[in-house]
PDB file of N, CA and C in Angstrom:
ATOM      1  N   UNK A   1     -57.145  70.392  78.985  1.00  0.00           N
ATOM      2  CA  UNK A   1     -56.960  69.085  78.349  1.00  0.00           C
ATOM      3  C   UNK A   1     -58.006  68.088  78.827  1.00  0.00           C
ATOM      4  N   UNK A   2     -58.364  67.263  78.123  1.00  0.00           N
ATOM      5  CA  UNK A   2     -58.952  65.828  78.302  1.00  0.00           C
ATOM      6  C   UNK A   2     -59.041  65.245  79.623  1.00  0.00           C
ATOM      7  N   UNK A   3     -59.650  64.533  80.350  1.00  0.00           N
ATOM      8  CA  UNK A   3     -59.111  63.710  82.031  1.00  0.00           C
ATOM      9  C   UNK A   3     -58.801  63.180  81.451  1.00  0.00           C
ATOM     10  N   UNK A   4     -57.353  62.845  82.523  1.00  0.00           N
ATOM     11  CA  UNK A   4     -56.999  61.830  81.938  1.00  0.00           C
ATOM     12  C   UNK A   4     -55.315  61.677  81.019  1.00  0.00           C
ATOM     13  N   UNK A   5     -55.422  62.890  80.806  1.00  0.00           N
ATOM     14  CA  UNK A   5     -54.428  63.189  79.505  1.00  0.00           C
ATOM     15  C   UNK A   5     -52.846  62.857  79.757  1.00  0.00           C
ATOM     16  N   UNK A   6     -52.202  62.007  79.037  1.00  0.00           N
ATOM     17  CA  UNK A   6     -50.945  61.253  79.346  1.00  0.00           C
ATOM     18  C   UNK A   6     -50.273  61.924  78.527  1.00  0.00           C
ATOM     19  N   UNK A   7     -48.759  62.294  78.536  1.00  0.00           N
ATOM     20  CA  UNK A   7     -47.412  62.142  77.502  1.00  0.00           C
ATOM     21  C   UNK A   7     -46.949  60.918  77.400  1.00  0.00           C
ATOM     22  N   UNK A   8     -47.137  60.543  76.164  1.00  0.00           N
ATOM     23  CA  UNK A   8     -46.318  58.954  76.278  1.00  0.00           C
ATOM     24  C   UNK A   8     -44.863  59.212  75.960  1.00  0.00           C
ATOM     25  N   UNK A   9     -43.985  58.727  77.203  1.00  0.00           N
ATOM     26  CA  UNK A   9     -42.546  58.536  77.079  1.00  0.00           C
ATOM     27  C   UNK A   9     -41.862  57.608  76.336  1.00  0.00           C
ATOM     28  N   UNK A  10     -42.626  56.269  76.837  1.00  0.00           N
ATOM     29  CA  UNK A  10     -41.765  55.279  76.250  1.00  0.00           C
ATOM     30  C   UNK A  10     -42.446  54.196  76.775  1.00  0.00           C
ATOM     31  N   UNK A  11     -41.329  52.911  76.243  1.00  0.00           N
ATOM     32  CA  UNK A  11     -41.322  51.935  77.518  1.00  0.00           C
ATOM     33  C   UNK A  11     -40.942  51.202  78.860  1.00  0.00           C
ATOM     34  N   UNK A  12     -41.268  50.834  79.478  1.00  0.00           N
ATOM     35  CA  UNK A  12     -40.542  50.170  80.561  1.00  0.00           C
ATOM     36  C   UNK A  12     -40.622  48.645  80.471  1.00  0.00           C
ATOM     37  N   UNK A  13     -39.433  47.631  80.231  1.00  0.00           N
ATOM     38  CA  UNK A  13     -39.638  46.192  80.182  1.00  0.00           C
ATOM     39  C   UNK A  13     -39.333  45.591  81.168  1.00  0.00           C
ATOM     40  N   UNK A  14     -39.822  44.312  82.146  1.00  0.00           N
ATOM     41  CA  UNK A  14     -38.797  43.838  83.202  1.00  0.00           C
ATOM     42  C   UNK A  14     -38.098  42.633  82.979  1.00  0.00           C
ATOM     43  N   UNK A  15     -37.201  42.267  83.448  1.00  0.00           N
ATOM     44  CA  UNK A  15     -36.752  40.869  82.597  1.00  0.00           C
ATOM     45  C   UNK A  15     -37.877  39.691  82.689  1.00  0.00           C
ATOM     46  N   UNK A  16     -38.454  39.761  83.436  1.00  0.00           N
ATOM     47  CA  UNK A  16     -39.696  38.749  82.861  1.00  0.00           C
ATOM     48  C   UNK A  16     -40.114  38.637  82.378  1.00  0.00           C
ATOM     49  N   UNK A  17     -40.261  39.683  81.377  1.00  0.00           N
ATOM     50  CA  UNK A  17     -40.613  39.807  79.619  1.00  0.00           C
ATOM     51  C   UNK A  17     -41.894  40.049  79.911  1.00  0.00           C
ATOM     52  N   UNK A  18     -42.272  41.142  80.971  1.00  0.00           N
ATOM     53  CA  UNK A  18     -43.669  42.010  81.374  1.00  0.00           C
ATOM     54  C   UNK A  18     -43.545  42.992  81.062  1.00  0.00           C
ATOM     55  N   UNK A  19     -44.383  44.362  80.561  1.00  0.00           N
ATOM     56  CA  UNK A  19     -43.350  45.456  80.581  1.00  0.00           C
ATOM     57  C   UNK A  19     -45.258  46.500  80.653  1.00  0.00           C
ATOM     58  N   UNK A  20     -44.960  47.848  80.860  1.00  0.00           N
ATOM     59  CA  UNK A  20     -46.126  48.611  80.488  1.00  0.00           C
ATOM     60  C   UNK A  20     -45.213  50.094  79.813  1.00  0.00           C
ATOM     61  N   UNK A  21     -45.990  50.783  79.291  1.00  0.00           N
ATOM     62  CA  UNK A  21     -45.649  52.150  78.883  1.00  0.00           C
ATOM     63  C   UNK A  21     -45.566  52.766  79.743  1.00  0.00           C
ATOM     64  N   UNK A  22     -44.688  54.166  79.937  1.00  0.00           N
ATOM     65  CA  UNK A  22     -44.882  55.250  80.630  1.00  0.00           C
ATOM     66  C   UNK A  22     -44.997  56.241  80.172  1.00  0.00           C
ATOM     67  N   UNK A  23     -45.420  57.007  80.987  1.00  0.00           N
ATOM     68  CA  UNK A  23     -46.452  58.473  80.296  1.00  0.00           C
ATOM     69  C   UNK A  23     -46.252  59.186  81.191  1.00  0.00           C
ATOM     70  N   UNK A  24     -46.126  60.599  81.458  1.00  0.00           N
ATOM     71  CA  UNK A  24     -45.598  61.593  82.248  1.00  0.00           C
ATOM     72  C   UNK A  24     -47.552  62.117  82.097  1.00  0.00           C
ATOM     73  N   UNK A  25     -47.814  62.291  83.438  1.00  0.00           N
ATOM     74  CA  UNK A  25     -49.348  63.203  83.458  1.00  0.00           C
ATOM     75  C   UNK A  25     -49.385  64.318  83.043  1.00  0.00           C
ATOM     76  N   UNK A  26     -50.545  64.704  82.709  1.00  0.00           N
ATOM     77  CA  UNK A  26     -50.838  66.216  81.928  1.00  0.00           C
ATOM     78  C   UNK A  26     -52.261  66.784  82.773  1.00  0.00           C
ATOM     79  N   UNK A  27     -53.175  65.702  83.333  1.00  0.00           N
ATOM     80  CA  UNK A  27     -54.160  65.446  84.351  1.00  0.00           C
ATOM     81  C   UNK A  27     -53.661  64.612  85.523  1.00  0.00           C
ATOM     82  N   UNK A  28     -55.415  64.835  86.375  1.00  0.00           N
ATOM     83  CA  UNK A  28     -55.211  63.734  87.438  1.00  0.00           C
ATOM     84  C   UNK A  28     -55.128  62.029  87.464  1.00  0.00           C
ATOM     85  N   UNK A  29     -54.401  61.325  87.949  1.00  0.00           N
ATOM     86  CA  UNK A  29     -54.632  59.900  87.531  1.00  0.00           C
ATOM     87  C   UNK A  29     -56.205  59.507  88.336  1.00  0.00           C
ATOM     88  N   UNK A  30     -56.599  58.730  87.010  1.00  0.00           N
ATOM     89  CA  UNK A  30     -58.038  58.069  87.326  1.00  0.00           C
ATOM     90  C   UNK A  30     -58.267  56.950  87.526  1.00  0.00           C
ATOM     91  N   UNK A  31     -57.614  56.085  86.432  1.00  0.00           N
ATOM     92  CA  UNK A  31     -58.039  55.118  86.007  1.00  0.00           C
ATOM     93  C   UNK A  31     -57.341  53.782  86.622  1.00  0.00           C
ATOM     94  N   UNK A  32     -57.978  53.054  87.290  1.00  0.00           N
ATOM     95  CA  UNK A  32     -57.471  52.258  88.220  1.00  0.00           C
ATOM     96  C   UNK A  32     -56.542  51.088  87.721  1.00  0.00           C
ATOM     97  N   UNK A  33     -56.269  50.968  86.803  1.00  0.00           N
ATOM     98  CA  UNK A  33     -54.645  49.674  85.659  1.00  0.00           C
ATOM     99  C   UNK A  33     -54.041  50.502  85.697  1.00  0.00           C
ATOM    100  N   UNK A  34     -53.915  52.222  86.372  1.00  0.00           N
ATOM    101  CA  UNK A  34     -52.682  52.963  85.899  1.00  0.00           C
ATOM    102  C   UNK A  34     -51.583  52.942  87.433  1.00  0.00           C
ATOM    103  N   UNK A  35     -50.563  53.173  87.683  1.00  0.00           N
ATOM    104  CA  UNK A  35     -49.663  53.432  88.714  1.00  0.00           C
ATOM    105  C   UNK A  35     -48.680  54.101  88.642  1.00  0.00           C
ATOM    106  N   UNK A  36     -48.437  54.487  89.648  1.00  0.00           N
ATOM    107  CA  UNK A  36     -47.706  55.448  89.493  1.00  0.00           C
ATOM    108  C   UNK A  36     -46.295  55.612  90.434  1.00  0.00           C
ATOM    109  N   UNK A  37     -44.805  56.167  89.672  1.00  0.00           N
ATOM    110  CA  UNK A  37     -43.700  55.416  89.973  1.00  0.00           C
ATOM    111  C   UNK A  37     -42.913  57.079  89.922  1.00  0.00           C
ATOM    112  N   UNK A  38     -42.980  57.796  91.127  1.00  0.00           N
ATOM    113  CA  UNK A  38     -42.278  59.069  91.172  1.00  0.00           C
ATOM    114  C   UNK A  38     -43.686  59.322  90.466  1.00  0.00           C
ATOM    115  N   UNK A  39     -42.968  60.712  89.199  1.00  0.00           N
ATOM    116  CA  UNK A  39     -43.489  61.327  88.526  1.00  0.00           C
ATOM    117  C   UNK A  39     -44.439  60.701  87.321  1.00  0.00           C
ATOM    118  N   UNK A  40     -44.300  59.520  86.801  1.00  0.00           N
ATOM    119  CA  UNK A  40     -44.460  58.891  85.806  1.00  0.00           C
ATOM    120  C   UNK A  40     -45.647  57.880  86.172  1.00  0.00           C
ATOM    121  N   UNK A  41     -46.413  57.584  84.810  1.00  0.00           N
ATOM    122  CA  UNK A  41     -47.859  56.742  85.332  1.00  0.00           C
ATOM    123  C   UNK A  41     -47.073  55.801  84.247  1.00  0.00           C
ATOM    124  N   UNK A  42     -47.343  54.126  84.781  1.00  0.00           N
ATOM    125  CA  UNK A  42     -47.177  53.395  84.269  1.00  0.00           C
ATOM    126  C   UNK A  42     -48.396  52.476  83.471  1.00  0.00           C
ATOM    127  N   UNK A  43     -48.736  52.051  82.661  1.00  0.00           N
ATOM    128  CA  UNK A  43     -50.394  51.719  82.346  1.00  0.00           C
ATOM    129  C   UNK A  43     -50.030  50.967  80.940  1.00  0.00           C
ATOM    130  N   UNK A  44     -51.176  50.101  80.716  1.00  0.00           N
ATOM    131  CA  UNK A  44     -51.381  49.360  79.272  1.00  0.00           C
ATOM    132  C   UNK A  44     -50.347  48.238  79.581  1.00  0.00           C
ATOM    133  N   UNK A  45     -50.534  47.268  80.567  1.00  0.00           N
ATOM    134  CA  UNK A  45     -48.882  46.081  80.223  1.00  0.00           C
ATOM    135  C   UNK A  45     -49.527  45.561  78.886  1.00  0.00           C
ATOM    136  N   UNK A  46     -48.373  44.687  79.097  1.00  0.00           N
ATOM    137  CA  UNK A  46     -48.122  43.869  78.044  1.00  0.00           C
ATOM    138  C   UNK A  46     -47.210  42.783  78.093  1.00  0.00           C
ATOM    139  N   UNK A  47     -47.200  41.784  77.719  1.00  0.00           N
ATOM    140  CA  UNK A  47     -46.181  40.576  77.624  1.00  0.00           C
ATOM    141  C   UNK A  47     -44.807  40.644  76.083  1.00  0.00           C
ATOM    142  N   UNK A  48     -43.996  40.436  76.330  1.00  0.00           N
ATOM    143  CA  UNK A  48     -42.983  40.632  75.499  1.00  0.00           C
ATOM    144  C   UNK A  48     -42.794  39.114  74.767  1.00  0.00           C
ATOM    145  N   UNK A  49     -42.494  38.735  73.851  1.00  0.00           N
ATOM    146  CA  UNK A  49     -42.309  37.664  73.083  1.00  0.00           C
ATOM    147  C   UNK A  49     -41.673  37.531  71.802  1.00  0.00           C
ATOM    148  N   UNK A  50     -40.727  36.676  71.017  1.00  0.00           N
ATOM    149  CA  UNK A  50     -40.501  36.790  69.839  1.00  0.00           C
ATOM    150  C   UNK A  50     -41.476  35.738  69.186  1.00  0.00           C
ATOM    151  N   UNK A  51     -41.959  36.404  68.075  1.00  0.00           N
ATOM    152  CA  UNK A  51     -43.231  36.129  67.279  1.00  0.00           C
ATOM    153  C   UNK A  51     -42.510  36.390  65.627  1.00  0.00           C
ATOM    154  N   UNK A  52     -43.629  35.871  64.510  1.00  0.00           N
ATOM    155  CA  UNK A  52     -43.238  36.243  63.016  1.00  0.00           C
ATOM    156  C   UNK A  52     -43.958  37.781  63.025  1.00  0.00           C
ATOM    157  N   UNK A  53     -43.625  39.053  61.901  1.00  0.00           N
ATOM    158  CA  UNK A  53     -44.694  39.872  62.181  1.00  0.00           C
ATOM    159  C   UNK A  53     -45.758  39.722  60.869  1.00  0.00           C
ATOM    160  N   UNK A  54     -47.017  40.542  61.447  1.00  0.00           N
ATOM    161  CA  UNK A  54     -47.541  40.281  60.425  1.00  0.00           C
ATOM    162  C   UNK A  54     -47.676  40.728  59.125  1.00  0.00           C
ATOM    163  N   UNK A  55     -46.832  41.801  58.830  1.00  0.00           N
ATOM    164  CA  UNK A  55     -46.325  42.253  57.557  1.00  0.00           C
ATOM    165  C   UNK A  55     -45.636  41.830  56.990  1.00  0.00           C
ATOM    166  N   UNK A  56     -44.816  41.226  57.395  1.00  0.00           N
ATOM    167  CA  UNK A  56     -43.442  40.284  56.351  1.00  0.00           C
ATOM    168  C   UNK A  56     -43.109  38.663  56.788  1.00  0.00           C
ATOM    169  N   UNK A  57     -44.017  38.331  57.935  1.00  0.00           N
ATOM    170  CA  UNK A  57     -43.306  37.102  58.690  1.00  0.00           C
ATOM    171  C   UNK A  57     -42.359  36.868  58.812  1.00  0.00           C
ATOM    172  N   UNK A  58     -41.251  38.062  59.372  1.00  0.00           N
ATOM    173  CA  UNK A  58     -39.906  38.164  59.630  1.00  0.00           C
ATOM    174  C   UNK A  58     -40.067  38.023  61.062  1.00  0.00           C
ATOM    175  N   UNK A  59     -39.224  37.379  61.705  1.00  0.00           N
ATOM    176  CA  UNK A  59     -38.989  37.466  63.408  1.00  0.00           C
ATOM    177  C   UNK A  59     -38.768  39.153  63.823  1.00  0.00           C
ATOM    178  N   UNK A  60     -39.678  38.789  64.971  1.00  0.00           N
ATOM    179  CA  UNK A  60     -39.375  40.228  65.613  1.00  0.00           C
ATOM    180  C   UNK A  60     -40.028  39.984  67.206  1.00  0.00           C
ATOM    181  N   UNK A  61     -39.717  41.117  68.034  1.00  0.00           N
ATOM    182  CA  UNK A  61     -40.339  40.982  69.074  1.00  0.00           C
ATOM    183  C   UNK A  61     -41.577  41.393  69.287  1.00  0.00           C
ATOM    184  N   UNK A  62     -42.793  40.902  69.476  1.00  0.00           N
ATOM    185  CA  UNK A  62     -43.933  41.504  69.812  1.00  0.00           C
ATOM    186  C   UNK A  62     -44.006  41.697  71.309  1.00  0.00           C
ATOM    187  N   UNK A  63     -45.299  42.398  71.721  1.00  0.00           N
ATOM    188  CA  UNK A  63     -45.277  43.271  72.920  1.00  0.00           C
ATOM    189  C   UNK A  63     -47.077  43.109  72.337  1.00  0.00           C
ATOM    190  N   UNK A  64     -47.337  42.092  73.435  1.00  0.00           N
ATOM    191  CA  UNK A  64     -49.090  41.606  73.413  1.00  0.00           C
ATOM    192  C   UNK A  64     -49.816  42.279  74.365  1.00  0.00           C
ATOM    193  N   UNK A  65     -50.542  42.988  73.908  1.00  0.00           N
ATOM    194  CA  UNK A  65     -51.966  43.920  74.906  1.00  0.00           C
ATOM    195  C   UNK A  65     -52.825  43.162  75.866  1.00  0.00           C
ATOM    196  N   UNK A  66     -53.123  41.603  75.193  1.00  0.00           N
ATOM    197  CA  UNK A  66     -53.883  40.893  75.068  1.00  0.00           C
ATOM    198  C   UNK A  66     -54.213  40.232  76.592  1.00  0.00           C
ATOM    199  N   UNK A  67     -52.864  39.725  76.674  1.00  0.00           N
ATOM    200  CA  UNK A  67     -52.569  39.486  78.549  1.00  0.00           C
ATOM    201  C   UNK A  67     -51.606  39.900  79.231  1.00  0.00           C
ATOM    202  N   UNK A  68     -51.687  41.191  79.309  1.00  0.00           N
ATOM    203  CA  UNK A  68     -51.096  41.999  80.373  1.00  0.00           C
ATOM    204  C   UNK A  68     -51.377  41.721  81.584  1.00  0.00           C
ATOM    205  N   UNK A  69     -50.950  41.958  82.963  1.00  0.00           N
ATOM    206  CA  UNK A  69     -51.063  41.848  84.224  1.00  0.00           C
ATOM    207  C   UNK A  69     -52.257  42.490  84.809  1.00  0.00           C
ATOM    208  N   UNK A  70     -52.506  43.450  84.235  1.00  0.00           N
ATOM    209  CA  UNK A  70     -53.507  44.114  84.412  1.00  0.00           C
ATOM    210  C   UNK A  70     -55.208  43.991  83.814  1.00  0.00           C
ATOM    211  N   UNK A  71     -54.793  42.975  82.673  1.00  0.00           N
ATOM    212  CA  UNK A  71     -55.982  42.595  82.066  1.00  0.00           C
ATOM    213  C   UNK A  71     -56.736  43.793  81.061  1.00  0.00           C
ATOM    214  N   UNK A  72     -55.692  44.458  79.954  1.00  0.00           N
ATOM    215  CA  UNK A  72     -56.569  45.502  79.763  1.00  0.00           C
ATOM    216  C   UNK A  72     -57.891  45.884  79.234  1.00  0.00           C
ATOM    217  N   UNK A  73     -58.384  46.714  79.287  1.00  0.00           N
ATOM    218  CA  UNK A  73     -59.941  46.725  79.103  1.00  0.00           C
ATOM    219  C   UNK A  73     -59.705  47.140  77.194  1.00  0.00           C
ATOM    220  N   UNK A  74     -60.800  47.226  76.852  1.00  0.00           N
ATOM    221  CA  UNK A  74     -61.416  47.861  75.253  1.00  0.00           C
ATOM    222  C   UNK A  74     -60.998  49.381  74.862  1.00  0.00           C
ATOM    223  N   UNK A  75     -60.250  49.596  74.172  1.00  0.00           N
ATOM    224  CA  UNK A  75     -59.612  48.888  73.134  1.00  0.00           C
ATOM    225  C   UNK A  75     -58.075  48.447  73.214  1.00  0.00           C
ATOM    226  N   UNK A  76     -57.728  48.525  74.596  1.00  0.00           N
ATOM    227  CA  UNK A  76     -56.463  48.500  74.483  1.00  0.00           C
ATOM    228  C   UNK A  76     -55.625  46.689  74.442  1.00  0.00           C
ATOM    229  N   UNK A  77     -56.924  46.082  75.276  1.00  0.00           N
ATOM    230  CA  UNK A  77     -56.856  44.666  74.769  1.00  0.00           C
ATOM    231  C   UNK A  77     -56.493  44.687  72.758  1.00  0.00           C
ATOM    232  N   UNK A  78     -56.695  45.020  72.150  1.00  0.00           N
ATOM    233  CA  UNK A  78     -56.359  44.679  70.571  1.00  0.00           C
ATOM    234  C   UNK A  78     -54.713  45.714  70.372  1.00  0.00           C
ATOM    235  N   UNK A  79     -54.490  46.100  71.000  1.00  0.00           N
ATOM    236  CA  UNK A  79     -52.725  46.515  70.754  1.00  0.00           C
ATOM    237  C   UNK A  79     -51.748  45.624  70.450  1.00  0.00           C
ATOM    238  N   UNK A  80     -51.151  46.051  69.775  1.00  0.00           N
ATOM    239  CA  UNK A  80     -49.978  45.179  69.418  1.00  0.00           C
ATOM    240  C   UNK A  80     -48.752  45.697  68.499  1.00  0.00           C
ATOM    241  N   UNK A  81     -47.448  45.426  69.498  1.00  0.00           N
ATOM    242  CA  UNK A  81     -46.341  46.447  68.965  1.00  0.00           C
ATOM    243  C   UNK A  81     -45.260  45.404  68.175  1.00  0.00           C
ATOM    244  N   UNK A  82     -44.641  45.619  67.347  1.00  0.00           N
ATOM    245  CA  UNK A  82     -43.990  44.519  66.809  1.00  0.00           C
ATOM    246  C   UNK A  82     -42.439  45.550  66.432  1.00  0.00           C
ATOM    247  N   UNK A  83     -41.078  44.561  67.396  1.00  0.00           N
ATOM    248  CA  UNK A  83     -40.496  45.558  67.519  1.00  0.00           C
ATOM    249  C   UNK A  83     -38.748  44.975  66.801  1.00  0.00           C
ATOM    250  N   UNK A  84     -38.276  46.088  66.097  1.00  0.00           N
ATOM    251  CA  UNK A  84     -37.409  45.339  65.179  1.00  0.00           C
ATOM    252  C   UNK A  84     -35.813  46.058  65.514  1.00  0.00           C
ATOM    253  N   UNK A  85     -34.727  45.343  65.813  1.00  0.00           N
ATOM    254  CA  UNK A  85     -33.594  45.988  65.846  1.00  0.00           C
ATOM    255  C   UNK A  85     -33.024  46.772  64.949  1.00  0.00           C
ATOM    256  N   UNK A  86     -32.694  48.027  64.920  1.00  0.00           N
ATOM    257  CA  UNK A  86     -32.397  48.855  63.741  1.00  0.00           C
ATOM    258  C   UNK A  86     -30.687  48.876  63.665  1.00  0.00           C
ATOM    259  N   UNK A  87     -29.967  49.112  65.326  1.00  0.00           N
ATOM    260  CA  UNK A  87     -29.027  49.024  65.420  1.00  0.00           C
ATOM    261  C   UNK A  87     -28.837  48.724  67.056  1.00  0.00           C
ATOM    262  N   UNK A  88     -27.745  48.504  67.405  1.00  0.00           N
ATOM    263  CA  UNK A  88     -27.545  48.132  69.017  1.00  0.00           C
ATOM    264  C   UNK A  88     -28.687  48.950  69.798  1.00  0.00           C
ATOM    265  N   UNK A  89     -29.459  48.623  70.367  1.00  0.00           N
ATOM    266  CA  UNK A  89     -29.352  49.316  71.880  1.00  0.00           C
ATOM    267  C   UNK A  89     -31.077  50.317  70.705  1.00  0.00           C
ATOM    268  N   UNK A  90     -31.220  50.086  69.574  1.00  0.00           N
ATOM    269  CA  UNK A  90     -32.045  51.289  69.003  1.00  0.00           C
ATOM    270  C   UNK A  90     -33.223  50.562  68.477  1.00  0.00           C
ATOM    271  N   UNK A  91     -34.448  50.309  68.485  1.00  0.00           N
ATOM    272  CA  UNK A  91     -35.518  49.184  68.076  1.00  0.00           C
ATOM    273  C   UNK A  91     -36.577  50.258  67.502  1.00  0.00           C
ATOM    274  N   UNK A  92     -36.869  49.915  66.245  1.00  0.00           N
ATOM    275  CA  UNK A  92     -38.065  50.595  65.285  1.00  0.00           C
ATOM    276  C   UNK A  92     -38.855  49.599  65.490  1.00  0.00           C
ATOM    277  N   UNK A  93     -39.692  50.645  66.310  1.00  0.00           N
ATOM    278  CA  UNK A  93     -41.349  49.839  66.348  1.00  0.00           C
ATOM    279  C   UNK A  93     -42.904  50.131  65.819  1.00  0.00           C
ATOM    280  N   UNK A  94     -43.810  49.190  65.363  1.00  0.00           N
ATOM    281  CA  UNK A  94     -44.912  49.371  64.573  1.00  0.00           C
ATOM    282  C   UNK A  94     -45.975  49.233  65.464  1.00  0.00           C
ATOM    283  N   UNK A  95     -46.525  50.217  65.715  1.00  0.00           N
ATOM    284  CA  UNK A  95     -47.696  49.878  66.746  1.00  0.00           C
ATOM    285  C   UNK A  95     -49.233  49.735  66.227  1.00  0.00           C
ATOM    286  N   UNK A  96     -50.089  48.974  66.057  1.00  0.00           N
ATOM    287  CA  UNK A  96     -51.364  48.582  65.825  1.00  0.00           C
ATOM    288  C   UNK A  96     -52.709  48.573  66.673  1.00  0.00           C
ATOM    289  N   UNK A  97     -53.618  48.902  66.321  1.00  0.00           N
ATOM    290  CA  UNK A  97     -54.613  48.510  67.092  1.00  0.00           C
ATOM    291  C   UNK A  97     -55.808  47.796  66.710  1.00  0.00           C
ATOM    292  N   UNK A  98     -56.449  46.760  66.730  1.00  0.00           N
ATOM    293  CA  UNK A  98     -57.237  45.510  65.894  1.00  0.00           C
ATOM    294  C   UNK A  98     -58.352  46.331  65.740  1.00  0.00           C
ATOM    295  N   UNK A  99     -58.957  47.680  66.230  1.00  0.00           N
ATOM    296  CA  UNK A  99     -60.122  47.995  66.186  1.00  0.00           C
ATOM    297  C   UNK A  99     -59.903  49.371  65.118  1.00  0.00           C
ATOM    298  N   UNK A 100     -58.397  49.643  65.205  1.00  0.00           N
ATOM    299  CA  UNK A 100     -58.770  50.722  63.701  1.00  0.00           C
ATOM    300  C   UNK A 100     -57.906  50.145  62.354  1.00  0.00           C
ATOM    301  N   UNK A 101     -57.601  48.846  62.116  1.00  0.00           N
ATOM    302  CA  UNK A 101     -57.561  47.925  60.903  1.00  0.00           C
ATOM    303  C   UNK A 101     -56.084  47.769  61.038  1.00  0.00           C
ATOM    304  N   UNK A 102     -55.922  47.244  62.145  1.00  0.00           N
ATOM    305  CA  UNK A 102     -54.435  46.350  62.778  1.00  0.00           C
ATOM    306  C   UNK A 102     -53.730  46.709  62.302  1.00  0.00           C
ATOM    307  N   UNK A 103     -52.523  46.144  61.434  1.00  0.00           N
ATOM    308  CA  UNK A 103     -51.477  46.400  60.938  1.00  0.00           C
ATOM    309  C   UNK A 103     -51.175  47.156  59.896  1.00  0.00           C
ATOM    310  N   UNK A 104     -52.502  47.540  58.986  1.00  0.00           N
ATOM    311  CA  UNK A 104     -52.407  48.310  57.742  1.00  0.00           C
ATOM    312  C   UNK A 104     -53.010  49.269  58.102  1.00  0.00           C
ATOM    313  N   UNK A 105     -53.088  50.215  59.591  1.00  0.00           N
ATOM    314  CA  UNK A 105     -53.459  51.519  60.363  1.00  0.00           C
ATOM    315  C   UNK A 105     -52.584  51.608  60.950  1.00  0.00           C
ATOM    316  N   UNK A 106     -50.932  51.088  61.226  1.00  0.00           N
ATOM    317  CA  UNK A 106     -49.891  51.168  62.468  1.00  0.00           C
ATOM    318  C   UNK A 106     -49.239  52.358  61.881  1.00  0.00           C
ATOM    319  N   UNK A 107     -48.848  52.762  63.544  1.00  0.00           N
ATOM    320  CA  UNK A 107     -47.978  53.949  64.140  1.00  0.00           C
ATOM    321  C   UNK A 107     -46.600  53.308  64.122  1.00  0.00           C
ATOM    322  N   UNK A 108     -45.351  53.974  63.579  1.00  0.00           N
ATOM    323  CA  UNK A 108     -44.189  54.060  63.734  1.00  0.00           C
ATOM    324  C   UNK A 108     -44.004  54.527  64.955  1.00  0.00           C
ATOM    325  N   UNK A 109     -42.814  54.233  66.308  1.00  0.00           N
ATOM    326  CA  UNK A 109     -42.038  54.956  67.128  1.00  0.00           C
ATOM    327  C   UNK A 109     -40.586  54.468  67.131  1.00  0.00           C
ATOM    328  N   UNK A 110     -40.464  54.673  68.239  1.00  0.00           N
ATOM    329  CA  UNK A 110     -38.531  54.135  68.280  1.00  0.00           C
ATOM    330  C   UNK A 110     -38.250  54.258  69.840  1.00  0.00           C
ATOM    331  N   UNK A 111     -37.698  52.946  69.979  1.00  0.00           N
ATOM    332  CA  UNK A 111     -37.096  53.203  71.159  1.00  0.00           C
ATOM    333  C   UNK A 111     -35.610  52.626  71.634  1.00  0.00           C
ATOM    334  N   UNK A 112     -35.391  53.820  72.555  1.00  0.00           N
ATOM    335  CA  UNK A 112     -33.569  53.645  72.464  1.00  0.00           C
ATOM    336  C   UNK A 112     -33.226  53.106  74.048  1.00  0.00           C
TER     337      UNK A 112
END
């Protein structure tokens, strides 16, 4: 595989409305914004916020790349997840990236 190479699990949020992804390794960790918590690399923060989205200007929660704690580098600075309650406890989310044509290139996930 790739250096480098992550499983993305999910997310992790803290109530400070900071949060980063976690990713189970597949390689060695390299890259110095990543950390690591047990088994799991934590990497890419992000700030949590309710925002309009930009597909419908419906309220939702976004999850900004932009100023993370970590300051992320190119391209992950242009991320942006916009995340919508489907049912209790279950959030359908749209993930984007500004450098392969933002919101009309987004990834579906889900997190429970």
């Amino acid at each position: 595989p790739p250096r480098n190479c992550n499983l993305w699990l999910g997310k992790f949020i803290e109530s400070s409305g900071e949060g980063q992804n976690v990713f189970k390794p597949l390689t060695a960790l390299t890259a110095t914004s990543e950390s690591r918590r047990g088994n799991m690399v934590h990497a890419r923060d992000f700030c949590v916020r309710q925002a309009n989205s930009r597909i419908d200007r419906r309220p939702c929660f976004l999850l900004d790349y932009s100023n993370g704690r970590s300051k992320n580098s190119f391209p992950w600075c242009g991320m942006r997840d916009e995340l919508r309650m489907v049912r209790p406890g279950m959030y359908l989310g749209l993930g984007s990236m500004s450098v392969t044509g933002g919101p009309f290139n987004s990834a579906l996930f889900v997190l429970e």
